[in-house]
PDB file of N, CA and C in Angstrom:
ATOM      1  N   UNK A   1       5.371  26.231 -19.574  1.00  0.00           N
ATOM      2  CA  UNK A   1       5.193  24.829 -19.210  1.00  0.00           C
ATOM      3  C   UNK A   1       3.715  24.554 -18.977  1.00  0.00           C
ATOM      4  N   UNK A   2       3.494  23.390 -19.224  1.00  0.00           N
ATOM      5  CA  UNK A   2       1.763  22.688 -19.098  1.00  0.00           C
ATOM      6  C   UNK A   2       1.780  22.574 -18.061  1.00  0.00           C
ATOM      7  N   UNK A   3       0.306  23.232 -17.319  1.00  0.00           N
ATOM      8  CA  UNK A   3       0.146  22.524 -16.052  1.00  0.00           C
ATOM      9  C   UNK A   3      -1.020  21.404 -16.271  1.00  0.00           C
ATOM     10  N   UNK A   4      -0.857  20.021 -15.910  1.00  0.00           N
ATOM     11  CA  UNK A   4      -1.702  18.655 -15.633  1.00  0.00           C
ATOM     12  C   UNK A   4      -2.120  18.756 -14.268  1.00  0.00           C
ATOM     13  N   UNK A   5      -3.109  18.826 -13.744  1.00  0.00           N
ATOM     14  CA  UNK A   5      -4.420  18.644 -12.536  1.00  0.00           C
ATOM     15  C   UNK A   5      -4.995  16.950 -13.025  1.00  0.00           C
ATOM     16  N   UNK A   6      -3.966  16.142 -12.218  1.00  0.00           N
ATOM     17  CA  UNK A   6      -4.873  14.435 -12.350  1.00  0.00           C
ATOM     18  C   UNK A   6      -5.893  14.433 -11.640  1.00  0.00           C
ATOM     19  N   UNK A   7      -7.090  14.038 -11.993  1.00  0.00           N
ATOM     20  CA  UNK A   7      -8.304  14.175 -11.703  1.00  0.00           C
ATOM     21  C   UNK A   7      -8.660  12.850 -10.870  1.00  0.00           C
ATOM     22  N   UNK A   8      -7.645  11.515 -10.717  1.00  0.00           N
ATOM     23  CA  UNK A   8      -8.060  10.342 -10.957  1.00  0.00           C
ATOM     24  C   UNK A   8      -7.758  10.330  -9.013  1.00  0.00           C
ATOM     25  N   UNK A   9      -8.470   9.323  -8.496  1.00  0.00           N
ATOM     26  CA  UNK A   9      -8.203   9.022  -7.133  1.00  0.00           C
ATOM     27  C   UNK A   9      -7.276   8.200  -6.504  1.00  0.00           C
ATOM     28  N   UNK A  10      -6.739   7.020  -7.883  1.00  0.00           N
ATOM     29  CA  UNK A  10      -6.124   6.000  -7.812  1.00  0.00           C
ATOM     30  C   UNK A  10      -5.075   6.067  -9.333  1.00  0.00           C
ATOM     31  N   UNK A  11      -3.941   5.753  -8.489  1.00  0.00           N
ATOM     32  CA  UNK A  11      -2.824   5.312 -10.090  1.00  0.00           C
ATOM     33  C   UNK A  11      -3.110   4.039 -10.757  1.00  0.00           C
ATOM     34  N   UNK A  12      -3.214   4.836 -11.861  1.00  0.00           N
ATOM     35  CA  UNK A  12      -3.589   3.268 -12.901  1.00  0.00           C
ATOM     36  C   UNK A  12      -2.478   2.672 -13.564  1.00  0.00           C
ATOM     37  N   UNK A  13      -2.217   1.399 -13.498  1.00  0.00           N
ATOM     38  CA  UNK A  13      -1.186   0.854 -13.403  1.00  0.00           C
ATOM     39  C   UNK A  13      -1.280  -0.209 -15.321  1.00  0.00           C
ATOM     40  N   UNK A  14      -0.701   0.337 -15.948  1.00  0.00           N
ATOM     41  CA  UNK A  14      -0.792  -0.628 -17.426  1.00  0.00           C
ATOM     42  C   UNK A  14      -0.410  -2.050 -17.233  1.00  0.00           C
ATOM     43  N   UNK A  15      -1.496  -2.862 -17.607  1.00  0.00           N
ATOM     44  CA  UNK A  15      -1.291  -4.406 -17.587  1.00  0.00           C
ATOM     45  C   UNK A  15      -1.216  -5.023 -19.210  1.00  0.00           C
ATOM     46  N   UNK A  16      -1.262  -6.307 -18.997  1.00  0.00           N
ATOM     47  CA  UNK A  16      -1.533  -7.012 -20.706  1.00  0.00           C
ATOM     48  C   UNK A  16      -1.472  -8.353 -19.953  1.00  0.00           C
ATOM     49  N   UNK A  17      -2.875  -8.809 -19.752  1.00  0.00           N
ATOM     50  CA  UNK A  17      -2.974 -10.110 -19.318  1.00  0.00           C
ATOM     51  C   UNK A  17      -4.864 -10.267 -19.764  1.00  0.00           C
ATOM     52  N   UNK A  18      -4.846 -11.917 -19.866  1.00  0.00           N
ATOM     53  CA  UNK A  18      -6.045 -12.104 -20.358  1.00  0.00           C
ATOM     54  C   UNK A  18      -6.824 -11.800 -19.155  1.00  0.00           C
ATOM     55  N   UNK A  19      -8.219 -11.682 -19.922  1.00  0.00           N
ATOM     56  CA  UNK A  19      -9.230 -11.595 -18.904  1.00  0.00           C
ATOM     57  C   UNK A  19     -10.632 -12.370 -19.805  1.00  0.00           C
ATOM     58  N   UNK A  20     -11.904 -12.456 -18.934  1.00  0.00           N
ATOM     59  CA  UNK A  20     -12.902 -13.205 -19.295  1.00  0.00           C
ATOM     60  C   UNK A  20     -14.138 -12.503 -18.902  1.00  0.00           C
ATOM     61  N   UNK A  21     -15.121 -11.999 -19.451  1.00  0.00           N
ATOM     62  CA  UNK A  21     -16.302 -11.422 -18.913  1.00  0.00           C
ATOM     63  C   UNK A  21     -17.366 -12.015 -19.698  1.00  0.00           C
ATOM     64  N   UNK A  22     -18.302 -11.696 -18.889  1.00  0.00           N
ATOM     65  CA  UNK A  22     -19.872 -11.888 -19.347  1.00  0.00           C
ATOM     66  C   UNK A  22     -20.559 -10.923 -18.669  1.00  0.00           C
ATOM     67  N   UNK A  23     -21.610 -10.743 -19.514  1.00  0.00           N
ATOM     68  CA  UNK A  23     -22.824  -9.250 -19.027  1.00  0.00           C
ATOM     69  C   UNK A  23     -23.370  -9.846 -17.955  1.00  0.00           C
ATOM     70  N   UNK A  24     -23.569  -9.140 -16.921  1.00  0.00           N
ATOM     71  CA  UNK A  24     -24.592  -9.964 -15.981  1.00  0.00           C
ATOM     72  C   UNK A  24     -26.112 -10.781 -16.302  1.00  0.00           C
ATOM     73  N   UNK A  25     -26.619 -10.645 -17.259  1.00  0.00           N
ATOM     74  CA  UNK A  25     -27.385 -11.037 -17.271  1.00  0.00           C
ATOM     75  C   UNK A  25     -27.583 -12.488 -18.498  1.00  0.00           C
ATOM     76  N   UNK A  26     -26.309 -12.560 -18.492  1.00  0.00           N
ATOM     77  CA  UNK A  26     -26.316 -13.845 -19.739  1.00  0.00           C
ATOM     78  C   UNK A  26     -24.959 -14.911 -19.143  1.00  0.00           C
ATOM     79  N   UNK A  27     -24.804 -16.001 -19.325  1.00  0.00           N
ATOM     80  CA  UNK A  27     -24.244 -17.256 -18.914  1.00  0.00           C
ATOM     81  C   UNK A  27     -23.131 -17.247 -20.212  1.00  0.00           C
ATOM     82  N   UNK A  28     -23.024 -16.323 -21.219  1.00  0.00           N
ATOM     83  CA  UNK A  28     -21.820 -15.997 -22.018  1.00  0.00           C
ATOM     84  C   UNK A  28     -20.439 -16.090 -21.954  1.00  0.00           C
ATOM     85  N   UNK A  29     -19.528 -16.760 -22.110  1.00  0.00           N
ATOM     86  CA  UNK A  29     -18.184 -15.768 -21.286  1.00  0.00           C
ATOM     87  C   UNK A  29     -17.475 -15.272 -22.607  1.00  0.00           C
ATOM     88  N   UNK A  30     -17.308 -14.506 -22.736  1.00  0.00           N
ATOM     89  CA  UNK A  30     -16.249 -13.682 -24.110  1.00  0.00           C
ATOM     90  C   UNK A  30     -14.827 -13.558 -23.320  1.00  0.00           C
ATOM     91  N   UNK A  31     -13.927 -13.263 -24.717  1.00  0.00           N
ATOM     92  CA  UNK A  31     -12.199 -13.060 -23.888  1.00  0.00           C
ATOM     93  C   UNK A  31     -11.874 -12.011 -24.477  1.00  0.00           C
ATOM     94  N   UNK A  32     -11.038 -11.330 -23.572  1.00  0.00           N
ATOM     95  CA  UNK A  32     -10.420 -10.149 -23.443  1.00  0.00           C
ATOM     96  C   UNK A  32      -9.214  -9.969 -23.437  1.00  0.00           C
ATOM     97  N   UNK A  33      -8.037  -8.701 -23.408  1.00  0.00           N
ATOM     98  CA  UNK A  33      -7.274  -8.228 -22.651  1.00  0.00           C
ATOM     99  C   UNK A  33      -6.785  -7.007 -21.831  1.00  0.00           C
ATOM    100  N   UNK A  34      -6.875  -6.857 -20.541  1.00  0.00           N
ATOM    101  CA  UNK A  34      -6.781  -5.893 -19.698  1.00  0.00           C
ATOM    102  C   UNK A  34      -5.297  -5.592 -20.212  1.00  0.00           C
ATOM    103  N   UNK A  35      -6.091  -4.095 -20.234  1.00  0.00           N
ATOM    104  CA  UNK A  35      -5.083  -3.181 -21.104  1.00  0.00           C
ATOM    105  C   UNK A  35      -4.479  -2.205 -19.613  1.00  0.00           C
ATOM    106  N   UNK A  36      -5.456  -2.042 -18.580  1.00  0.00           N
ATOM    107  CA  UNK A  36      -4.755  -0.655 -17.721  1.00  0.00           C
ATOM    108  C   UNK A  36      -5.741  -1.176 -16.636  1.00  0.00           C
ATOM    109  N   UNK A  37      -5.453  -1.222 -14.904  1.00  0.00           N
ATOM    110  CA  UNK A  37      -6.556  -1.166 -13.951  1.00  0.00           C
ATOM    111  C   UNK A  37      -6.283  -0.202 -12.591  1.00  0.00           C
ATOM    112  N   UNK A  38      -6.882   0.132 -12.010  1.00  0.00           N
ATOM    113  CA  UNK A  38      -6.658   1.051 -11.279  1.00  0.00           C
ATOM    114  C   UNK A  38      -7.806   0.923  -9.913  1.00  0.00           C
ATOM    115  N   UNK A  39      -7.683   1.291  -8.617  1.00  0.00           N
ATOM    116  CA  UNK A  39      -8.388   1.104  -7.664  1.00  0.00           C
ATOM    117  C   UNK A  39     -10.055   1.098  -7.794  1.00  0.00           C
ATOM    118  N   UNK A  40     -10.267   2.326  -9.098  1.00  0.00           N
ATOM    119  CA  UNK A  40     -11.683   2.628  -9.318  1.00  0.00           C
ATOM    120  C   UNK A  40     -12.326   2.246 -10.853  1.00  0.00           C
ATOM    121  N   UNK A  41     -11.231   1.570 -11.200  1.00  0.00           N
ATOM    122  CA  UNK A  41     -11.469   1.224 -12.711  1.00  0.00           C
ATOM    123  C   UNK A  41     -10.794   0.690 -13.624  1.00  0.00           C
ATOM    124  N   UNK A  42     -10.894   0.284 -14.704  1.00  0.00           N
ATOM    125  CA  UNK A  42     -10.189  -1.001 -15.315  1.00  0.00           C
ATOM    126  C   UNK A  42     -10.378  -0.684 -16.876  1.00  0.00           C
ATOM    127  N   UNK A  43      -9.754  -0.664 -18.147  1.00  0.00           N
ATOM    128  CA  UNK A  43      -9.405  -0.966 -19.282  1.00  0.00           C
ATOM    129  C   UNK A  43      -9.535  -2.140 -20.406  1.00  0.00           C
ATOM    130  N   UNK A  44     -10.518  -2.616 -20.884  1.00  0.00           N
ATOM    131  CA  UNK A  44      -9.762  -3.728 -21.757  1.00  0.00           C
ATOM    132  C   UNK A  44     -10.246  -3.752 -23.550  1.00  0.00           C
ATOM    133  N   UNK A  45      -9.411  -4.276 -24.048  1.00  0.00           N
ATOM    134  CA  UNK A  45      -9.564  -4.955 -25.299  1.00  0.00           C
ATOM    135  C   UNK A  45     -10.793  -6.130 -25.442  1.00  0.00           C
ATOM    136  N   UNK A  46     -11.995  -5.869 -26.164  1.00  0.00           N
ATOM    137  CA  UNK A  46     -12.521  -6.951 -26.284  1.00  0.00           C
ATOM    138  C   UNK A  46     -13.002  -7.164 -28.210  1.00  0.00           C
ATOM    139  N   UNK A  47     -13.586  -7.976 -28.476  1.00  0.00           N
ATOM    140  CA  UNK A  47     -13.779  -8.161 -29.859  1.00  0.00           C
ATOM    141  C   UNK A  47     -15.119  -7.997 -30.199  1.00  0.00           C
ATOM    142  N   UNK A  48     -15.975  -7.715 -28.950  1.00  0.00           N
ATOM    143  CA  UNK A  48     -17.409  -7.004 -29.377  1.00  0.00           C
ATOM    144  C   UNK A  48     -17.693  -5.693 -28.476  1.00  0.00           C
ATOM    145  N   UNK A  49     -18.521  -4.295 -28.968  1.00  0.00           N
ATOM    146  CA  UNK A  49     -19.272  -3.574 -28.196  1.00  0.00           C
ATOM    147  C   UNK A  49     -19.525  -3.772 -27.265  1.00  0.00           C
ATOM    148  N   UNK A  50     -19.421  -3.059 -26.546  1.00  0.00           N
ATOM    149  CA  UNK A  50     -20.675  -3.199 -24.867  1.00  0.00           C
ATOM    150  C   UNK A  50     -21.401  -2.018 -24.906  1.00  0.00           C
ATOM    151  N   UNK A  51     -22.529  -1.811 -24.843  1.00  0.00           N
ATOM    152  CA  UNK A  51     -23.349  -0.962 -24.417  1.00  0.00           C
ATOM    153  C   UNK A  51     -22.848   0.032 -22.738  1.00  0.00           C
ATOM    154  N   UNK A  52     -22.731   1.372 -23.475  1.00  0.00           N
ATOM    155  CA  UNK A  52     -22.666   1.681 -22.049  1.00  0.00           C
ATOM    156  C   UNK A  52     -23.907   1.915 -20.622  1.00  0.00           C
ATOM    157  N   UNK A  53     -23.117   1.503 -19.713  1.00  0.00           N
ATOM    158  CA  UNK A  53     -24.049   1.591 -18.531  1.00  0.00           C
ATOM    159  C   UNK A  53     -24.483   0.141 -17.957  1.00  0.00           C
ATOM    160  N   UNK A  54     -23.994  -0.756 -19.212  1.00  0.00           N
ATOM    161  CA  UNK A  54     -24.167  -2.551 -19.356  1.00  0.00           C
ATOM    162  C   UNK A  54     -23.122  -3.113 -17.929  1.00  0.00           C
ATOM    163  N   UNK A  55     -23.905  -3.492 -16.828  1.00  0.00           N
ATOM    164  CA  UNK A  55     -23.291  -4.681 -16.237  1.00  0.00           C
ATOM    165  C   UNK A  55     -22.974  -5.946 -16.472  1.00  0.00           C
ATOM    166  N   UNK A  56     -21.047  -5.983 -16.271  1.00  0.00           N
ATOM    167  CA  UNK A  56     -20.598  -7.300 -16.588  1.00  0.00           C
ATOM    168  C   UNK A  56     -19.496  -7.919 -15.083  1.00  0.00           C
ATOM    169  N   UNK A  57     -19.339  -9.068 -15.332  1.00  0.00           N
ATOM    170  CA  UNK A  57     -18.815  -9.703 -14.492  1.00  0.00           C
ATOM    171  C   UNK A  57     -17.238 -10.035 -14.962  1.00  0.00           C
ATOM    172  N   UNK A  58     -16.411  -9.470 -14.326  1.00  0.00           N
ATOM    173  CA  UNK A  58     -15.059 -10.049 -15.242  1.00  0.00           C
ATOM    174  C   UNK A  58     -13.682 -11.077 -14.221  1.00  0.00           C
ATOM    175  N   UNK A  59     -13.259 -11.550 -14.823  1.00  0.00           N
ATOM    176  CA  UNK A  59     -12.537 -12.419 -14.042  1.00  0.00           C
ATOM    177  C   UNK A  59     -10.834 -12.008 -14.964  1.00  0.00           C
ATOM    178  N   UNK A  60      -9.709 -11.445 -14.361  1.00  0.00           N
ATOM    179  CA  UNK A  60      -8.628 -11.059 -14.687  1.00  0.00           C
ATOM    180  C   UNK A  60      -7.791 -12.277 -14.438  1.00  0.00           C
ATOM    181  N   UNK A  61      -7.098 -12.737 -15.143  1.00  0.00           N
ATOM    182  CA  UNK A  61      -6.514 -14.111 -15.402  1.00  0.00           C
ATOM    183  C   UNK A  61      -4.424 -13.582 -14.828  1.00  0.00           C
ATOM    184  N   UNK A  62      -4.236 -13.493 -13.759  1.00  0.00           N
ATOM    185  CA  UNK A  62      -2.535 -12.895 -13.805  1.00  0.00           C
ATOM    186  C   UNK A  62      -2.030 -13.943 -14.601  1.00  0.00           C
ATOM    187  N   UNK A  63      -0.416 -13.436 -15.141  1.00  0.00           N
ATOM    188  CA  UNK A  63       0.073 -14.229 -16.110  1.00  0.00           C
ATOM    189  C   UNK A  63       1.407 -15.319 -15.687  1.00  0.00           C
ATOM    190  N   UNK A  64       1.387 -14.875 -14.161  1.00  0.00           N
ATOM    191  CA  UNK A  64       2.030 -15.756 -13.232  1.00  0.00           C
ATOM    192  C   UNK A  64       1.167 -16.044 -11.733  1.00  0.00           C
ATOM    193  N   UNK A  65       1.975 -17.102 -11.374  1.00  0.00           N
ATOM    194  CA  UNK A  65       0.504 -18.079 -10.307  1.00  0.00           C
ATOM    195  C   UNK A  65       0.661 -17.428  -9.138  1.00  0.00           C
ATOM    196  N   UNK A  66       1.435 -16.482  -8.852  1.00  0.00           N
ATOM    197  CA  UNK A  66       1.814 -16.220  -7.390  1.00  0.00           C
ATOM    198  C   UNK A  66       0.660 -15.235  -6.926  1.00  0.00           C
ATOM    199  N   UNK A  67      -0.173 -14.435  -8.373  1.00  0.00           N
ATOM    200  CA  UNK A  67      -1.515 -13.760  -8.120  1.00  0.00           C
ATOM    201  C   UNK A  67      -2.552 -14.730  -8.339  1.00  0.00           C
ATOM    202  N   UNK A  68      -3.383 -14.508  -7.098  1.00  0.00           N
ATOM    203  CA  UNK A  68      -5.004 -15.231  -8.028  1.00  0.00           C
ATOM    204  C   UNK A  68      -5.828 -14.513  -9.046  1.00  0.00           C
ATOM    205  N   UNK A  69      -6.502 -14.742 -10.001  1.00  0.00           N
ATOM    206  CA  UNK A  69      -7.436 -14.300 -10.569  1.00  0.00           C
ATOM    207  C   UNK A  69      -8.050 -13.085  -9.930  1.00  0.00           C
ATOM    208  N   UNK A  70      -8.523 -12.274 -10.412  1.00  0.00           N
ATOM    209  CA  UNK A  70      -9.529 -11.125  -9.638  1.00  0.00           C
ATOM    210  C   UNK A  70     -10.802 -11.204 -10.064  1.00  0.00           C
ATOM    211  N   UNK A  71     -11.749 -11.382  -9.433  1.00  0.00           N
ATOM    212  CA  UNK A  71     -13.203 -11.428  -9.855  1.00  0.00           C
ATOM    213  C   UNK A  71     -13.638  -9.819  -9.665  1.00  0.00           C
ATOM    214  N   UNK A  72     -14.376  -9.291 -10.683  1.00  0.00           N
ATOM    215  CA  UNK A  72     -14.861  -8.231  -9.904  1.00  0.00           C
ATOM    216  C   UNK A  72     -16.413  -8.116 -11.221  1.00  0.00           C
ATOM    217  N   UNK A  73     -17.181  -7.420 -10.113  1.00  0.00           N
ATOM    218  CA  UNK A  73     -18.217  -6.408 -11.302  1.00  0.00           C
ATOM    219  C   UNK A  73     -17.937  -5.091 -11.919  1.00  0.00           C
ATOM    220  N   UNK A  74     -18.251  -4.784 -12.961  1.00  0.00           N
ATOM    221  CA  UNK A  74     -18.098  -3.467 -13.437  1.00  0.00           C
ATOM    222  C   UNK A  74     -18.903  -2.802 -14.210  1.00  0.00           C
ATOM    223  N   UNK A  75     -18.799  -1.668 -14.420  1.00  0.00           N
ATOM    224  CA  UNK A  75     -20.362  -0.962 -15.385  1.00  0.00           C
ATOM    225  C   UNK A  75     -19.172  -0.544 -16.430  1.00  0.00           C
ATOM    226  N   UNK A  76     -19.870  -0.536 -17.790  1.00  0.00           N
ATOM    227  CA  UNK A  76     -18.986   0.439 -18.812  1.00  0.00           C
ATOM    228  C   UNK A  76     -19.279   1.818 -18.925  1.00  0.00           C
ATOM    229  N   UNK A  77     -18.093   2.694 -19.315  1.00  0.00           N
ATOM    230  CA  UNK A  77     -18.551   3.754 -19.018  1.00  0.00           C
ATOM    231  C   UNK A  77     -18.099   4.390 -20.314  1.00  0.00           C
ATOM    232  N   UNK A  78     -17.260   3.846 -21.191  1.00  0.00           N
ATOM    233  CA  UNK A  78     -16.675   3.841 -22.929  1.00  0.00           C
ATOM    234  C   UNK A  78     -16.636   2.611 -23.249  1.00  0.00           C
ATOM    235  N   UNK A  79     -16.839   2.604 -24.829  1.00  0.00           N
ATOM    236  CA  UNK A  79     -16.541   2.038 -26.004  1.00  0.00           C
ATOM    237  C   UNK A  79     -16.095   2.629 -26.750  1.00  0.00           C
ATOM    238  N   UNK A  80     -15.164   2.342 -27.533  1.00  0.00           N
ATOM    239  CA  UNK A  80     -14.036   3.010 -28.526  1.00  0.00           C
ATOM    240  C   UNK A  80     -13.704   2.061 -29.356  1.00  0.00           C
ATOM    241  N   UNK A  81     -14.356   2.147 -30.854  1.00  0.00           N
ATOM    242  CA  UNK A  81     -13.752   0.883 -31.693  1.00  0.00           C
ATOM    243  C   UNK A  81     -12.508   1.646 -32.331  1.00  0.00           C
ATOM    244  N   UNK A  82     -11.363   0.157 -32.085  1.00  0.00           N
ATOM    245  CA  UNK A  82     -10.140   0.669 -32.652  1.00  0.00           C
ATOM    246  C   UNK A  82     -10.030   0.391 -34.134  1.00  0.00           C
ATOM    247  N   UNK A  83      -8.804   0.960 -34.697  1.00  0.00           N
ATOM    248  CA  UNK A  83      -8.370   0.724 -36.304  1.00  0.00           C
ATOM    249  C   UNK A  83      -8.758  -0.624 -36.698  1.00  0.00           C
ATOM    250  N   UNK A  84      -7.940  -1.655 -35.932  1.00  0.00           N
ATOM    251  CA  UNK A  84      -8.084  -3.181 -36.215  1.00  0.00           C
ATOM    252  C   UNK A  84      -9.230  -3.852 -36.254  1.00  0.00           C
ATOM    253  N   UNK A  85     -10.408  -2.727 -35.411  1.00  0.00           N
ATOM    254  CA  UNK A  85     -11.996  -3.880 -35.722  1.00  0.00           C
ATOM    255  C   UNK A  85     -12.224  -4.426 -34.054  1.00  0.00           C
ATOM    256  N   UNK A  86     -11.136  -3.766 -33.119  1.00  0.00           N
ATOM    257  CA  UNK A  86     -11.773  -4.526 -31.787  1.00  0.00           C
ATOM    258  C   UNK A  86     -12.566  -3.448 -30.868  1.00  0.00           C
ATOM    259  N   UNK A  87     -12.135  -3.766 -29.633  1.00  0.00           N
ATOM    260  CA  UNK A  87     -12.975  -2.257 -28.985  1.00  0.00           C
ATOM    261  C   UNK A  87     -12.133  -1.717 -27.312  1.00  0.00           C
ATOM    262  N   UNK A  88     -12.003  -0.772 -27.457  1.00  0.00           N
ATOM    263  CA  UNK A  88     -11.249  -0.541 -26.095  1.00  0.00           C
ATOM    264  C   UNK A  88     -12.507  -0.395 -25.373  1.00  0.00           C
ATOM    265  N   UNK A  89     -12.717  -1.029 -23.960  1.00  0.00           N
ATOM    266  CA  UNK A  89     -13.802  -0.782 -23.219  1.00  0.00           C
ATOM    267  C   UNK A  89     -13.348  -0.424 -22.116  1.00  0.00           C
ATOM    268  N   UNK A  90     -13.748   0.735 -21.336  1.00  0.00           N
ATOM    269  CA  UNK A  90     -13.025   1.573 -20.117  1.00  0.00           C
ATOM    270  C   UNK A  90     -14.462   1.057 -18.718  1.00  0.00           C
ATOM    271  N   UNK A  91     -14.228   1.135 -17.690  1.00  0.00           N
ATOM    272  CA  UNK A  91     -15.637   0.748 -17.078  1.00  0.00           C
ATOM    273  C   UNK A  91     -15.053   1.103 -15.501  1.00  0.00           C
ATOM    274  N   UNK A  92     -15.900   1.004 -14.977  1.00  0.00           N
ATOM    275  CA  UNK A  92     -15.569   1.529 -13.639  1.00  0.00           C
ATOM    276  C   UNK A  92     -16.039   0.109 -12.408  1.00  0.00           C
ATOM    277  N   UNK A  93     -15.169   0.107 -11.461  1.00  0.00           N
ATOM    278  CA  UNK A  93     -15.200  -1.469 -10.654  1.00  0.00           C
ATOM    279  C   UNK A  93     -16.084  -0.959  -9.864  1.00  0.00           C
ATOM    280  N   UNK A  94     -17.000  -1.526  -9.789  1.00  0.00           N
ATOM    281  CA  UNK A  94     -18.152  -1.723  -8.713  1.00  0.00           C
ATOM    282  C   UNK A  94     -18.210  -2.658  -7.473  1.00  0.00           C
ATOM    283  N   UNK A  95     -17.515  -3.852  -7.884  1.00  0.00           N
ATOM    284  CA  UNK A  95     -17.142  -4.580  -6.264  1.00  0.00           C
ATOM    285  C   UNK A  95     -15.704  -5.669  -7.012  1.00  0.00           C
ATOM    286  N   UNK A  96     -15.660  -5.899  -6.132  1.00  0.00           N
ATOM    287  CA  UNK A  96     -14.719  -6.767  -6.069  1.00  0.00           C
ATOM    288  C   UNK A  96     -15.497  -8.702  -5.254  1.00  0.00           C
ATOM    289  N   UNK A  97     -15.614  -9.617  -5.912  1.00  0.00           N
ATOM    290  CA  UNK A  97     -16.178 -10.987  -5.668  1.00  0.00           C
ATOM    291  C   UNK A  97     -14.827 -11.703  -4.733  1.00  0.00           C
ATOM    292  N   UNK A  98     -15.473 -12.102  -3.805  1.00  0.00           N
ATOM    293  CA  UNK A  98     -14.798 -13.316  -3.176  1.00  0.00           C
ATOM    294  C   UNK A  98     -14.694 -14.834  -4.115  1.00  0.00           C
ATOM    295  N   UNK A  99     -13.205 -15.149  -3.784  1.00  0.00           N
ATOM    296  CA  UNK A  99     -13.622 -16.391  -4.762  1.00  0.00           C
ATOM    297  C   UNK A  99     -13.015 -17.176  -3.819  1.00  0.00           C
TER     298      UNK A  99
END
C-alpha cells in the first residue's frame, strides 16, 4: 500500500464559481474561474499568463447570495497552460480585504 504524507496546512476544498482579478499594479479587471481554495491558497482558470511572483487582487464572486464575495490579495506561485489555450494559476493568499 502507498503511503501519502499531506504536506498542506489547510483542506482545500474544490469550487467552480466566477472570480475577477487584476495585478496590483494596473486598474485591469480580467475574469476567471476558481477552480480549488484553501486557508493558504487558491486555484483558478484564467485566459492569460501571470508571471510568477506577480501580485494580484482577486474578488471570488459565490454563486448564491447567502456568501459575500471574498476580496483577497495573492502572489502566483504556478502557471500551467492547459490543452484548451487557458491557464491554471495556483497562488498563495496573502491577506484577506475588508469590504
Amino acid at each position: 500500500m502507498l503511503e501519502y504524507d499531506e504536506k498542506r496546512n489547510y483542506d482545500r476544498m474544490d469550487v467552480d464559481c466566477e472570480l475577477t482579478y487584476r495585478l496590483a499594479d494596473s486598474d485591469v479587471v480580467q475574469q476567471g474561474c476558481c477552480t480549488s481554495i484553501s486557508g493558504a491558497g487558491m486555484s483558478f482558470i484564467a485566459a492569460h499568463s501571470i508571471e510568477l511572483g506577480k501580485a494580484l487582487e482577486i474578488r471570488i464572486l459565490p454563486g448564491k447570495s447567502i456568501s459575500p464575495p471574498l476580496v483577497a490579495f495573492i502572489e502566483t506561485v504556478r502557471c500551467i497552460r492547459q490543452a484548451d489555450g487557458h491557464f491554471e494559476i495556483a497562488a498563495a493568499i496573502k491577506g484577506i480585504k475588508a469590504d
